[in-house]
Every structure is written in structure tokens, then in C-alpha cells.
Protein backbone atom coordinates (compact mmCIF):
# COMPACT_ATOMS: atom_id res chain seq x y z
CA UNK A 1 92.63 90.81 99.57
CA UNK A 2 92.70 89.43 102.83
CA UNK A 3 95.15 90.37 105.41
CA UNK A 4 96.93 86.53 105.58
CA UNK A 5 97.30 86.84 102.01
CA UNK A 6 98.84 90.28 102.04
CA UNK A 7 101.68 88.74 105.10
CA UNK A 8 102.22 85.58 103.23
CA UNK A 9 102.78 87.83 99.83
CA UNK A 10 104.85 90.36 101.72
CA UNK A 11 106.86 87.80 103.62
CA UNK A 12 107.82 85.91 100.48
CA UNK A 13 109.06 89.15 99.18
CA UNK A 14 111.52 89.60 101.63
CA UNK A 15 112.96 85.87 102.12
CA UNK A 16 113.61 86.45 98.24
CA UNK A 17 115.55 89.70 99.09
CA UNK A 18 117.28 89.09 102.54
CA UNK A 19 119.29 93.06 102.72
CA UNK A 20 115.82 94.25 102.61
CA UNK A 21 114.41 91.82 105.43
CA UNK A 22 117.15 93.31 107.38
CA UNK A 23 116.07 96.73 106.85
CA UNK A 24 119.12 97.83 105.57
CA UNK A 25 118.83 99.74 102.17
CA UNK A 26 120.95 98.41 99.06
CA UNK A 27 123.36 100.71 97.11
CA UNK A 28 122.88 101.07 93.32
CA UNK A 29 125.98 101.15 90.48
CA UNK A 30 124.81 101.91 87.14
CA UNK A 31 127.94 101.71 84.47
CA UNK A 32 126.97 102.15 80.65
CA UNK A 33 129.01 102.05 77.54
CA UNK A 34 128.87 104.27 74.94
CA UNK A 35 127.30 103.40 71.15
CA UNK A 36 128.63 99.70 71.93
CA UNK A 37 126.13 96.77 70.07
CA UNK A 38 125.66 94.21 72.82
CA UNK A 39 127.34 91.28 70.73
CA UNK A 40 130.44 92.90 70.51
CA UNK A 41 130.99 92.12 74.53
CA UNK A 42 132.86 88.32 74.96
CA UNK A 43 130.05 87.13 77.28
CA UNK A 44 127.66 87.79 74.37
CA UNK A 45 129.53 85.54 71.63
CA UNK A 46 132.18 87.93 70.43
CA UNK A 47 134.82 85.65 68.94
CA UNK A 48 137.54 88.07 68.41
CA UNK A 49 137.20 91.14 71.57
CA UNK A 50 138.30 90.63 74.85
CA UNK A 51 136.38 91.69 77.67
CA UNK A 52 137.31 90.12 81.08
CA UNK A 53 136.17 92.07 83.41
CA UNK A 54 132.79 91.79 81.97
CA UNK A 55 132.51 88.55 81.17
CA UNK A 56 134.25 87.79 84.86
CA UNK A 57 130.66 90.06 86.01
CA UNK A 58 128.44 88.27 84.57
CA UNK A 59 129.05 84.64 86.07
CA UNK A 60 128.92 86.80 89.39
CA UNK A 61 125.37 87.76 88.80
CA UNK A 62 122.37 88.04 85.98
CA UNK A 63 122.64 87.94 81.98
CA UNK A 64 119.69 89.21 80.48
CA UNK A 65 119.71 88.22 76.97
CA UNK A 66 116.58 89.74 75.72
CA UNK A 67 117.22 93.45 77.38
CA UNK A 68 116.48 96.07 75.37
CA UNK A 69 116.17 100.37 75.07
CA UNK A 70 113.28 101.86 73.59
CA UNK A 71 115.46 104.20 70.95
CA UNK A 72 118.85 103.39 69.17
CA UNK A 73 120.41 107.34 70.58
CA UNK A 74 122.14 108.40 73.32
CA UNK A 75 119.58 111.32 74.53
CA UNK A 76 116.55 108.68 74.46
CA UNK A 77 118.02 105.94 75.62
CA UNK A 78 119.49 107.55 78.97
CA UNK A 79 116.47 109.75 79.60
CA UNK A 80 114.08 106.40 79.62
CA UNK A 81 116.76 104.70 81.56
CA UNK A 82 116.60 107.56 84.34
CA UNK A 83 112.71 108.46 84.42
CA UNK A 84 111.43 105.07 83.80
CA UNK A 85 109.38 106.44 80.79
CA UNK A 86 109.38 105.83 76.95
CA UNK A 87 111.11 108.70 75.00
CA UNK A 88 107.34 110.23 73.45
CA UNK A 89 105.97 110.18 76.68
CA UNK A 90 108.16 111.74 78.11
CA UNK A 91 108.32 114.42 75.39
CA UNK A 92 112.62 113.42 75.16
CA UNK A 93 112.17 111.39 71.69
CA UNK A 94 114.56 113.65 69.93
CA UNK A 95 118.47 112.94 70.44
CA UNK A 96 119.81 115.71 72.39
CA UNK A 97 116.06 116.45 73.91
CA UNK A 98 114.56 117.53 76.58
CA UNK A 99 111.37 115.63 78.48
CA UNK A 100 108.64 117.83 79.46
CA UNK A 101 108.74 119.91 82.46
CA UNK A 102 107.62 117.90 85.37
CA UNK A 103 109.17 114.99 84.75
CA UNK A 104 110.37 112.83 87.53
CA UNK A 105 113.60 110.70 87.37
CA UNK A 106 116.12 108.64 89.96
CA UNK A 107 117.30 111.56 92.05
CA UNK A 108 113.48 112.66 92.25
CA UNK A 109 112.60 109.17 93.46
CA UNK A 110 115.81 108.25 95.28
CA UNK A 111 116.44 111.46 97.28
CA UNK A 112 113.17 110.83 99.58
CA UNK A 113 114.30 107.70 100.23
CA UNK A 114 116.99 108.84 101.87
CA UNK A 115 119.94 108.36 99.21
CA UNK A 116 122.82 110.47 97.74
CA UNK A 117 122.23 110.09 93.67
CA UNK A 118 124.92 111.21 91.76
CA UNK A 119 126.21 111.07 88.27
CA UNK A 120 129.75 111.18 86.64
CA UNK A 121 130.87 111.48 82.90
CA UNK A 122 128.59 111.74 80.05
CA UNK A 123 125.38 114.11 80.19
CA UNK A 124 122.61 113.63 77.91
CA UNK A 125 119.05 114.85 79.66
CA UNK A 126 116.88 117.31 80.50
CA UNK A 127 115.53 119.80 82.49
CA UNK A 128 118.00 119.93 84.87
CA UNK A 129 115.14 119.95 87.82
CA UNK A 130 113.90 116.20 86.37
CA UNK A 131 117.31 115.19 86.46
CA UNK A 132 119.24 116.71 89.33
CA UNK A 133 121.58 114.22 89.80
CA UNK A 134 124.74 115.88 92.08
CA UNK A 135 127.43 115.48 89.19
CA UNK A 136 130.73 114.51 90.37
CA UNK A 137 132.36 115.62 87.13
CA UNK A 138 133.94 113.84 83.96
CA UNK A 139 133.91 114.64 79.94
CA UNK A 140 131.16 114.63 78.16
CA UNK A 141 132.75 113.20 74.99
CA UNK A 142 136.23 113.15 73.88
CA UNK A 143 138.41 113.85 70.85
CA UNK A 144 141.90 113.15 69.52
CA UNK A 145 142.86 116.55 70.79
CA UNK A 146 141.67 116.38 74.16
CA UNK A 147 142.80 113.29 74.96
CA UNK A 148 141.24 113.50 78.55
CA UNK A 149 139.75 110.24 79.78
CA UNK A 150 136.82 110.10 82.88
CA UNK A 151 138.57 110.73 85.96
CA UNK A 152 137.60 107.40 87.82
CA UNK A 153 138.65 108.53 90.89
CA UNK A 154 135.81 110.94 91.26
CA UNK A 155 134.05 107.19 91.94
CA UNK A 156 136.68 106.12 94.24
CA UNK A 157 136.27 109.55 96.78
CA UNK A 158 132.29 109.20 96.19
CA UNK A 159 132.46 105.69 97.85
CA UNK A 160 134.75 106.71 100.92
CA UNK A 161 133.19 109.78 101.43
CA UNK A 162 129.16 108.66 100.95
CA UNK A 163 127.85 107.71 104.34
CA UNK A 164 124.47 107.38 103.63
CA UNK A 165 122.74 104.67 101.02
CA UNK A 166 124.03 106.19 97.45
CA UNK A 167 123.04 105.82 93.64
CA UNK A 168 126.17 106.57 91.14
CA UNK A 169 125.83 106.48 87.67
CA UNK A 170 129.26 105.68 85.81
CA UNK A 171 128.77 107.26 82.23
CA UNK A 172 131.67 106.93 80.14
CA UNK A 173 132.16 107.95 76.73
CA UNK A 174 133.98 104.37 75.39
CA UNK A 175 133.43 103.21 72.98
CA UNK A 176 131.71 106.12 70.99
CA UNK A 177 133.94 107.02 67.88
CA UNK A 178 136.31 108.80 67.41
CA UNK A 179 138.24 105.07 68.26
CA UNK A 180 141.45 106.18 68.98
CA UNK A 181 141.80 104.50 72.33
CA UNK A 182 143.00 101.57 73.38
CA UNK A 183 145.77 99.22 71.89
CA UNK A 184 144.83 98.40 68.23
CA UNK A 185 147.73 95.65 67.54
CA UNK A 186 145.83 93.28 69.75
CA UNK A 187 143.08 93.02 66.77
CA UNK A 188 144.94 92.66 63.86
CA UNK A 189 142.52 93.12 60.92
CA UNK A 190 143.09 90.41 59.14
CA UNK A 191 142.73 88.26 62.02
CA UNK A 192 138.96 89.19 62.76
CA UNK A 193 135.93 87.46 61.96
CA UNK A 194 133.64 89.96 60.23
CA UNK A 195 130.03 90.14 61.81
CA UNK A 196 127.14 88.63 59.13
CA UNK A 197 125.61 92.18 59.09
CA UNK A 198 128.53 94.00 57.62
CA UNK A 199 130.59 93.53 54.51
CA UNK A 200 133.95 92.15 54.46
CA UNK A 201 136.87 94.57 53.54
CA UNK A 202 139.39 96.14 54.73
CA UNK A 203 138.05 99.36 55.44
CA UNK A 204 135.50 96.89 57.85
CA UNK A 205 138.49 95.03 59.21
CA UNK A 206 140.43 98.44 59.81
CA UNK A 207 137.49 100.43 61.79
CA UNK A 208 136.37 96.54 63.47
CA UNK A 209 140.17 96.96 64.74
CA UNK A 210 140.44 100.08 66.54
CA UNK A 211 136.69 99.87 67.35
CA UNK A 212 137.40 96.35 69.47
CA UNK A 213 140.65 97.99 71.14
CA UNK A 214 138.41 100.81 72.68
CA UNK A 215 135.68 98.16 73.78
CA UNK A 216 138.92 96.66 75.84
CA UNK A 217 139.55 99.93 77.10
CA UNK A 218 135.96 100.97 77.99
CA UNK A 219 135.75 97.03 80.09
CA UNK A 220 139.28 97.89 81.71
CA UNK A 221 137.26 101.05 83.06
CA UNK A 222 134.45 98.83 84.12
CA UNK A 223 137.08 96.43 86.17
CA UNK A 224 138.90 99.66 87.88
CA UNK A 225 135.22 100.84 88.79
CA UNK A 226 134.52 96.98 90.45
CA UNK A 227 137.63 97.19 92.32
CA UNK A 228 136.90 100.49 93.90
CA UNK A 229 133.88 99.42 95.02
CA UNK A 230 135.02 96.30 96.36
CA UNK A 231 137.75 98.19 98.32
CA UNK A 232 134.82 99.94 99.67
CA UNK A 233 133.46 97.30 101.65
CA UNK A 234 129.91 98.07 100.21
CA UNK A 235 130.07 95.36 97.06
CA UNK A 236 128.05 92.91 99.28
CA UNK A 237 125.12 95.30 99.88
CA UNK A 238 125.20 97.05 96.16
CA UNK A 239 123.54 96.14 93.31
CA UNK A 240 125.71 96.98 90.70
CA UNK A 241 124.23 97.05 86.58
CA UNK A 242 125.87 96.89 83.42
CA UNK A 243 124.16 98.11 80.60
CA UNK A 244 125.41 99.11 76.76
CA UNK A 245 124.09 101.47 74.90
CA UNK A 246 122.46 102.34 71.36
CA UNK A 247 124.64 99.99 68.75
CA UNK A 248 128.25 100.88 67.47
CA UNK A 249 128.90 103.92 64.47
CA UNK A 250 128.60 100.79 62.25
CA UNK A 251 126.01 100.64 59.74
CA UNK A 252 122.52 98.86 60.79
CA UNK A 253 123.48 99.36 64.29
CA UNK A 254 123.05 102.84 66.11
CA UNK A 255 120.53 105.13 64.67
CA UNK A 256 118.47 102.11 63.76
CA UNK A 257 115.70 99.54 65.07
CA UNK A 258 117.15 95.96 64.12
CA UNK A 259 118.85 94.31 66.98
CA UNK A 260 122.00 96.19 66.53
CA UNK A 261 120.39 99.41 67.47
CA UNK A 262 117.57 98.10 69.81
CA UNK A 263 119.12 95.31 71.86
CA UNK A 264 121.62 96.03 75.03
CA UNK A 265 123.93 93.81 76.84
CA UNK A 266 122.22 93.92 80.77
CA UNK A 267 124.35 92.21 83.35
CA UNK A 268 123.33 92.60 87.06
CA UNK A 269 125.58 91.31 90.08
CA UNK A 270 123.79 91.58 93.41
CA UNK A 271 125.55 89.04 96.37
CA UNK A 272 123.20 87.53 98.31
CA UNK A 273 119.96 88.49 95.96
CA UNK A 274 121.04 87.23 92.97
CA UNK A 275 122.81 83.62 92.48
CA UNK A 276 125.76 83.23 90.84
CA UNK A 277 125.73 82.51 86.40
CA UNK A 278 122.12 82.95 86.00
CA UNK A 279 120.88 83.76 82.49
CA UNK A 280 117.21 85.07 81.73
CA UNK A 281 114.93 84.86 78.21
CA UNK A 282 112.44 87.23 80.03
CA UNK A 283 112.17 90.44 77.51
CA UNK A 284 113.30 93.68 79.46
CA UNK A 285 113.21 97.31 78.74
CA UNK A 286 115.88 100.45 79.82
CA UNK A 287 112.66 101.98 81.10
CA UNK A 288 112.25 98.89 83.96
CA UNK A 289 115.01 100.03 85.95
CA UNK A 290 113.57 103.03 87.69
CA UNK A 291 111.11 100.93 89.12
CA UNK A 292 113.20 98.36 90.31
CA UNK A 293 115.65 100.97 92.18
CA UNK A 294 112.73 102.36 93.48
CA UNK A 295 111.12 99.12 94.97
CA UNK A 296 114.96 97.32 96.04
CA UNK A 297 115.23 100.84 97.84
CA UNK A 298 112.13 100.15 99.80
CA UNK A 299 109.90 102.45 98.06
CA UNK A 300 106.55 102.04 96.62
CA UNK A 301 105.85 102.45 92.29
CA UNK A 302 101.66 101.88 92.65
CA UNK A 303 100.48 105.18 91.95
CA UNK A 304 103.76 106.21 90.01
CA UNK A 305 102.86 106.52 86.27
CA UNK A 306 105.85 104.42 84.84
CA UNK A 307 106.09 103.01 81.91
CA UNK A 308 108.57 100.30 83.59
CA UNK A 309 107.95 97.49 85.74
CA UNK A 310 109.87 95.99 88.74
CA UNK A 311 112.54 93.59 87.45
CA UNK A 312 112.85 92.16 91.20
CA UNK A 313 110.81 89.31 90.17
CA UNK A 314 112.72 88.44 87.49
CA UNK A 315 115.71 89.08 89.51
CA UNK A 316 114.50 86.44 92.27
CA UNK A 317 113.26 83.84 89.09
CA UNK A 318 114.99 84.29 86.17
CA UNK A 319 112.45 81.65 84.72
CA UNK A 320 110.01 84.40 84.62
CA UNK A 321 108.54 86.32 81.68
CA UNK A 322 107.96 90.07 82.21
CA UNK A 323 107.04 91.44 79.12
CA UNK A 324 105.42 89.87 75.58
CA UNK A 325 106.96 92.50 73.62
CA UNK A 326 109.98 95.27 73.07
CA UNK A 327 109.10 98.61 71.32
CA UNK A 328 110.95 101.26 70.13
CA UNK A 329 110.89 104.78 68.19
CA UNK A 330 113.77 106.32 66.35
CA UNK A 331 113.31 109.69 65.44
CA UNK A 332 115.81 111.16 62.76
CA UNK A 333 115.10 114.76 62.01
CA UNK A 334 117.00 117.22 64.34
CA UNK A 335 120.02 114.76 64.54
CA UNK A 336 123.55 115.29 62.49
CA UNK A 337 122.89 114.71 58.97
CA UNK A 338 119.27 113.17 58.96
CA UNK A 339 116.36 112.99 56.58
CA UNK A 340 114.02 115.67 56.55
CA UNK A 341 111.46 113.17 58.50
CA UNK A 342 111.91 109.22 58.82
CA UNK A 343 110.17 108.09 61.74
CA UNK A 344 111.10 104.44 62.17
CA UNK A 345 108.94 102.49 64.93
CA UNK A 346 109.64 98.64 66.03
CA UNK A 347 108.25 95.50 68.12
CA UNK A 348 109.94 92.76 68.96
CA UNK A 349 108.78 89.44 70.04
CA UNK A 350 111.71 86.59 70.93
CA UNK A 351 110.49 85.28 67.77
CA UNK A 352 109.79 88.11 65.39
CA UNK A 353 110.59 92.02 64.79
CA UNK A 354 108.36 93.74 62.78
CA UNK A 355 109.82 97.42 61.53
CA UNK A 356 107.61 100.26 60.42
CA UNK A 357 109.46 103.13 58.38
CA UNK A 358 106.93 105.73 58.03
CA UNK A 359 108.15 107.50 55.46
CA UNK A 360 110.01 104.71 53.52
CA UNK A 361 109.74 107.03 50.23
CA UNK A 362 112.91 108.94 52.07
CA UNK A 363 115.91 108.07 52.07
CA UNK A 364 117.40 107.66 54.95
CA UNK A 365 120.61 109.67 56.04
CA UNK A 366 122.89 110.23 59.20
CA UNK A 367 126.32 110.61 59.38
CA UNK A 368 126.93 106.99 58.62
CA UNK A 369 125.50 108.03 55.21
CA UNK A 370 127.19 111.56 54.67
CA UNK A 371 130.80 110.51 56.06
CA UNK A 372 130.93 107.35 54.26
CA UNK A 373 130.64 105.17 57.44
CA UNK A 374 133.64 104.79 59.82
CA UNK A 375 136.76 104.91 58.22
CA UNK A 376 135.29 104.68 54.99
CA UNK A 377 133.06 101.41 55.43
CA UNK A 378 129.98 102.42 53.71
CA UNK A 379 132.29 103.99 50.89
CA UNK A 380 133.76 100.68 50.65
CA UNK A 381 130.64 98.72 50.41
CA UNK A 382 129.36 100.41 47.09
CA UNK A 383 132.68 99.63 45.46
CA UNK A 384 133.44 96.04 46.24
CA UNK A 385 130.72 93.98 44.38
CA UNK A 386 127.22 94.01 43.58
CA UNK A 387 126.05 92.44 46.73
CA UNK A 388 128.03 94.92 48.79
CA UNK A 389 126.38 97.38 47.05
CA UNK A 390 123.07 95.90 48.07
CA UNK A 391 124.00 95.70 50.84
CA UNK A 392 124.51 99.25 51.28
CA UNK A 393 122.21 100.07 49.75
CA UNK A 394 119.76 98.53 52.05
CA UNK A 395 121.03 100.70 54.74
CA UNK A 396 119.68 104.10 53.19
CA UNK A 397 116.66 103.30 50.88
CA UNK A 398 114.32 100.20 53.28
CA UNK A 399 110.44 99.04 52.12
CA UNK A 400 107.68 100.36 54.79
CA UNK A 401 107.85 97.37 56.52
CA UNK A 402 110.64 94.84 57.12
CA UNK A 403 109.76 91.52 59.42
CA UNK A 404 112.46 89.38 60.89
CA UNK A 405 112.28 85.96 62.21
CA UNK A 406 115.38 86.75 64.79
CA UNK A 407 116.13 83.35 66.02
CA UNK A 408 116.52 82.33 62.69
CA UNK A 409 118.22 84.99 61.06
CA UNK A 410 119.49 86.62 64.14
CA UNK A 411 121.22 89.33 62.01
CA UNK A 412 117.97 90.63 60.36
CA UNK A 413 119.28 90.12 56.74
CA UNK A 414 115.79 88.19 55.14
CA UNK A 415 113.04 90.40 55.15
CA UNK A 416 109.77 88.07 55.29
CA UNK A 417 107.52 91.13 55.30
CA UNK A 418 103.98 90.35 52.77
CA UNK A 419 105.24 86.52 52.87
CA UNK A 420 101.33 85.59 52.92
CA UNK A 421 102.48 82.15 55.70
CA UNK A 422 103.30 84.86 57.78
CA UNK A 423 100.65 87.84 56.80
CA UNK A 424 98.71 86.44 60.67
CA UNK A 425 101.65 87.85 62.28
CA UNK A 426 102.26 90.77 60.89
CA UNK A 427 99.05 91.92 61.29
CA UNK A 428 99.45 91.03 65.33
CA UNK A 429 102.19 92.92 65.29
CA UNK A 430 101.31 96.01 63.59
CA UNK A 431 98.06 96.13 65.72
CA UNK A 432 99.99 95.71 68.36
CA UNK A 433 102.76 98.46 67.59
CA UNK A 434 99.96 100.63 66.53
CA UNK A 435 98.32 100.40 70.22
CA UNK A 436 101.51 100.38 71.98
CA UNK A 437 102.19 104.33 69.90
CA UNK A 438 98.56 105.09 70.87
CA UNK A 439 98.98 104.52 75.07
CA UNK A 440 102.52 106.81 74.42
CA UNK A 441 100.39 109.29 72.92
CA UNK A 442 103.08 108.64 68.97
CA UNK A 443 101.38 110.26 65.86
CA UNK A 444 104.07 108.87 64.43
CA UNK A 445 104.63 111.54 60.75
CA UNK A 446 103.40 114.64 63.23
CA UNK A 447 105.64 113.44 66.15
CA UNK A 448 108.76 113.48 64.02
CA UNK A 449 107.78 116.90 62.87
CA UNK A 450 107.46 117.83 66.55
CA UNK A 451 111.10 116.69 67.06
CA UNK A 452 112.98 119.93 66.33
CA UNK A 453 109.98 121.73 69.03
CA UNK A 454 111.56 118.96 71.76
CA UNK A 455 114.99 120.14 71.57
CA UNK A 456 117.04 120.96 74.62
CA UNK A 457 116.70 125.00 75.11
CA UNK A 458 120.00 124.71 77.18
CA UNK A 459 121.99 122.74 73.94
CA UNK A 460 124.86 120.97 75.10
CA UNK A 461 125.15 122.59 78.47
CA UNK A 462 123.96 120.57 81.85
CA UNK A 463 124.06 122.41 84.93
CA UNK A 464 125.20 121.22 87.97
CA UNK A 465 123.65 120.75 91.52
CA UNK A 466 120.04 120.09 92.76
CA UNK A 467 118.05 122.86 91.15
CA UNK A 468 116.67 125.59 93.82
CA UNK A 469 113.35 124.22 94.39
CA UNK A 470 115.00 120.20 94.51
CA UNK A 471 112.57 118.03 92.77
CA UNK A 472 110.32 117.98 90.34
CA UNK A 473 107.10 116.68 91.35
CA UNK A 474 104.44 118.74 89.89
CA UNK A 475 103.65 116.13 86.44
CA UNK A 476 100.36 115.17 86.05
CA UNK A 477 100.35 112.15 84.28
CA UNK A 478 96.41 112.44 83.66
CA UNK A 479 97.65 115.00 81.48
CA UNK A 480 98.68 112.63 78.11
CA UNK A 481 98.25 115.41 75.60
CA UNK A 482 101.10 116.67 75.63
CA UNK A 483 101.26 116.62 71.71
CA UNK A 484 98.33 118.45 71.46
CA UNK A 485 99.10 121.09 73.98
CA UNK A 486 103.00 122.22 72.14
């Protein structure tokens, strides 16, 4: 490339981003919700839940309404988020996983760079040395016993006392169940409108309730968080990121590929880099963020093995595409109450998902399935009606493949799988799922098996600190057989 092509590339590149044309390095916020599905947010068409301070966020900034994880669990989903990798790659498919030795993630990247990466509240990854972030404390979950909510001041002394360019993650634990939080009497049950997805009763309405009143709770963390950082003085030079997580404890939503499980609300406010109620189509994934950081931080991704890709592009032109398709995996054995093996595996189009259970002679289980649901819902499915039952029915026992036209049945109810009008794209789609598993080295049946070899070592227990030693940098990414080598 010649060299007036390089300048004219490089200078457009920093008119689009003027904090990095001054040379001074941005600060990143990264706040997620817990097990929330990304329509139950007011900016997203919720009717009935109130969310200001989100909604308020996002005509600051960036909607992305195609943004999307590649697994429907907590362990997964945060592990891609923080390496920039797909959960078999990575060797963290499993919920409560590990990735393989090696692997590199934000504090590995960011630390270099010059920045203070730290992390407060929920913990889901590992090894500790791939993901050393300096945690500032918090619960990992909660119950109606503890009653002990993040400390949010841990966030408030990390801004006064950070003097250097910083990366916080905010994890909290709203609005994972046990829904207890909150004040319930502003959703009246029989004042809600019941989502297409589920089935109307009052068990629904009752869990819908208390599940909306911690959503409120969870965004009136997300608006003390803002305000802290505004009293900072460093709102104008940080790019702050919303992101949910995973689907609610409803049925068809965590634990599951259809958009319930798969899809995440992504709302990005960045003054003076990104204008003001922007929305994008372009199809994102949790694993494009590292890469983004990395870049916005004045780093370089070329010879990093990602499986992300910069989202500054999009974030200068929201116009743009960046990806054709969203994939994802769900992996079920090893997790609380699941089948013996039911590998589930998904691509998504903005037209079409196509779903691939592997094992579709299985049923499939989960503590949705074994505890009824929450607060009874499932339970109260197979007793109201036939179509309830169905319904429910649909949730544990599903064909091998299921194909959803999305715009026009944005709920996923009308499987059009083997409809022979549509046979051209199913077959596009499978090949295309089938080569997307092959480049993340997925065997798909022997992968699941492989889950309960993936497990964290260390359980539930995250250590604290950077590890002696610092970073991991020693993966070889030439080295894709992992499978074969375990």
C-alpha cells in the first residue's frame, strides 16, 4: 500500500475519533445485567418495565439492535466478552468453565497499554492468570438470606483514586433469580402485558411481577454508577457500555438459542465519538469488544488471534454492516439439572435463525424443567389448556432443526424448518453453521462430552490480584487442537 494511502487512511481514523487525535487515552465502563432478555429493557419495547436510566443512556449514545453473545450462560458469555474469543475456542464452553491455559483477556491486553483494569461484583472465568483483573470486591450472587447488595461505592473510590487511564467492569447480580428485590406493587400482575413467547397465567403474571421490579432495581444501579462517573469529571473521555446478559429464568430464554437466550441489549455512550440517538442494524457479537478496547486504547489487534472485530467503525457509521451472521453454542451437560448431552448450536441472519439440536432424541432439562419454572410457570403451563401444554412442551422435547423467519415472527413460535420454499436456505445456513463449528475447532456430540473435562478446577472460588508472573501470554493460537490434545 502506498505510503499516501496509509496517511490518508490513518488520518481519517483519527478525525473520526478526536480523544485519540489528541493523544489522550479513553477510559472504558463495562456494566452488565444479570440473566436479563434484552426486550425486557423500556428502550427495547417493553410496555410494562420501567427503566430510565437506561433508556435516558441510550439517546446519549449507540443502540445496537442486532448485538448478540455467542452462548445463552453466564460462564460463556463473560469469558468471550473478556478474551474476545468464542466459548470452544477458548476451551470455556461449559457454564462455570475454565478457557485453556494461555489465554489472553482485557487486563492482559489493557495493562501494557498503560491502564488500571479492574473488576467488581460477579465472577465467572478462568484461570485466574487469563483473567487477572484487580477485583475491587462485591457478591458473587445473592440470596434471600444474605440480603447484601454490590457495594457501589467500591466504583465511586476506584474513580477518585485511579490516576492513570482505567478499565472497570460493573458486574452485578440483578436481575438473576431469586427476584426478591425491588418494589413489586409497581407491576401489578394483572396489569402486565404477557410476552408472545410465554403463556398467560397467573403464575406468569406473578414471577413477570417481581421479575420487572428487580430489572428497576438492577437500572437504578446502572443510574448511581452514571452519576459517579459523571462526578468524576472523566464521563467526557470514557466510553461507557451497557450490555445484558444470557435471557431471564423464563422458559425459551436463558439456557437456550432463540433470541431470548442469544440476543443482548448493547448501548454505548461515548461524548464526542459517538453522536447523540444513533441506532445500528449492523449484527455484533460479545466477542467484538476486546478488540475495540484494544484499538480505542491505541493498541494494535493485527497479529492478535481474535475471534472479534473492531466495532470502531461501526461506532463512527452506524450505517455499516460488520458481520453476515451471529453464532452460538449452548452446551448443557455439567450445568444444574441438564440432559446427559444436548448440544444445541445456532446462526442467525437479520432475516433467519436456523437451530441445530444435536441430540434432539433427548429431552431437554435444566432447572427450568426440574423446578417447574419460576414460581411455578412451567407447572402452570401443562395444566391450563392444551395449547399451554404445547407449549411447554415445546420447551423440553424440540425437532433437530427449528428455522425462524425473525422479522416475521420475532418470537420464534413457527418453525419453517423442511418447508421445501425455504429448503435453499437452510441448506446456506447449515453449511454455514457447520464451517463456522469447524474454524472453532466444535465436534459438536464429542465437544459436549468434553464439557465436564472443561470445568473450573478452582469451582466457585476466584482469586484475587494479578497472578505472580502478571500476564498470560504464552497461547499459541497455531495450536487449534486443543480437542484433540485433552
Amino acid at each position: 500500500m502506498k505510503l499516501s494511502i496509509i496517511i490518508i487512511i490513518v488520518l481519517t481514523w483519527l478525525v473520526s475519533f478526536p480523544i485519540l487525535a489528541k493523544g489522550k487515552q479513553p477510559n472504558f465502563l463495562i456494566f452488565i445485567s444479570d440473566d436479563l432478555t434484552f426486550r425486557d429493557i423500556g428502550v427495547y419495547g417493553n410496555p410494562d418495565v420501567k427503566t430510565p436510566n437506561l433508556d435516558a443512556f441510550a439517546k446519549q449514545g449507540l443502540k445496537f439492535n442486532q448485538a448478540f453473545s455467542s452462548s445463552a450462560m453466564c460462564a460463556p458469555t463473560r469469558m468471550e466478552l473478556y478474551s474476545g474469543l468464542q466459548p470452544v475456542r477458548s476451551g470455556a464452553h461449559p457454564n462455570h468453565g475454565a478457557a485453556y491455559e494461555g489465554t489472553r483477556s482485557l487486563p492482559n491486553y489493557l495493562r501494557p497499554l498503560g491502564y488500571r483494569v479492574a473488576l467488581m461484583g460477579k465472577r465467572h472465568e478462568a484461570p485466574h492468570a487469563s483473567f487477572s483483573f484487580e477485583y475491587l470486591g462485591g457478591k458473587h450472587g445473592d440470596t434471600k438470606q444474605s440480603q447484601i447488595d454490590l457495594n457501589l461505592k467500591l466504583a465511586e473510590r476506584f474513580f477518585k483514586e485511579t490516576d492513570q487511564p482505567w478499565a472497570l467492569i460493573v458486574a452485578t447480580n440483578q436481575p438473576h433469580t431469586p427476584w426478591f428485590r425491588g418494589d413489586k406493587s409497581a407491576y401489578l400482575p394483572e396489569s402486565l402485558t404477557v410476552p408472545d413467547y410465554l403463556v398467560d397465567t397467573i403464575e406468569t403474571r406473578r414471577a413477570l411481577s417481581a421479575y420487572y421490579a428487580e430489572i428497576t432495581y438492577m437500572d437504578q444501579q446502572f443510574g448511581t454508577i452514571m452519576n459517579m462517573l459523571e462526578e468524576s469529571g472523566e464521563a467526557n473521555n470514557t466510553l461507557a457500555i451497557y450490555l445484558s446478559e444470557q435471557g431471564s429464568n423464563f422458559p425459551f430464554a436463558k439456557w437456550t438459542l432463540y433470541d431470548n437466550g442469544h440476543r443482548a441489549a448493547a448501548l454505548m455512550r461515548w461524548p464526542n465519538n459517538i453522536n447523540r440517538e444513533q441506532e445500528t442494524e449492523a449484527i455484533i457479537q460479545y466477542a467484538d469488544i476486546v478488540p475495540t478496547l484494544i484499538e480505542a486504547a491505541g493498541g494494535d489487534t493485527t497479529n492478535i488471534p481474535l475471534d472479534g472485530k473492531s466495532l470502531l467503525g461501526v461506532i463512527s457509521n452506524p450505517a455499516k454492516t460488520h458481520r453476515q451472521y451471529a453464532y452460538a453454542v449452548q452446551t448443557t451437560k455439567g450445568i444444574y439439572s441438564g440432559s446427559d448431552s444436548y448440544p444445541i448450536r445456532t446462526i442467525r441472519s437479520n432475516t433467519y435463525r436456523l437451530v441445530w439440536n444435536l441430540n434432539h432424541q433427548q429431552a431437554f432439562s435444566n432447572t427450568v424443567v426440574k423446578q417447574g419454572g419460576p414460581s411455578g410457570t412451567l407447572n402452570s403451563w401443562l395444566k391450563k389448556d392444551e395449547l399451554a401444554l404445547a407449549r411447554a412442551n415445546a420447551y423440553s422435547q424440540r425437532p433437530e432443526f427449528e428455522l425462524y423467519d425473525v422479522k416475521q415472527d420475532p418470537y420464534e413460535l413457527t418453525n419453517l424448518a423442511g418447508k421445501k420454499e425455504l429448503s435453499h436456505i437452510q441448506e446456506k445456513l447449515f453449511n454455514e453453521l457447520k464451517a463456522w463449528m469447524a474454524q472453532q475447532g466444535d465436534k459438536g456430540v464429542m465437544t459436549e462430552a468434553d464439557a465436564v473435562n472443561r470445568k473450573n478446577p478452582s469451582g466457585r472460588h476466584y482469586p484475587k490480584g494479578i497472578p505472580e508472573g502478571g500476564l498470560a501470554l504464552d497461547w499459541d493460537y497455531k495450536n487449534e487442537g486443543h480437542f484433540d490434545e485433552k
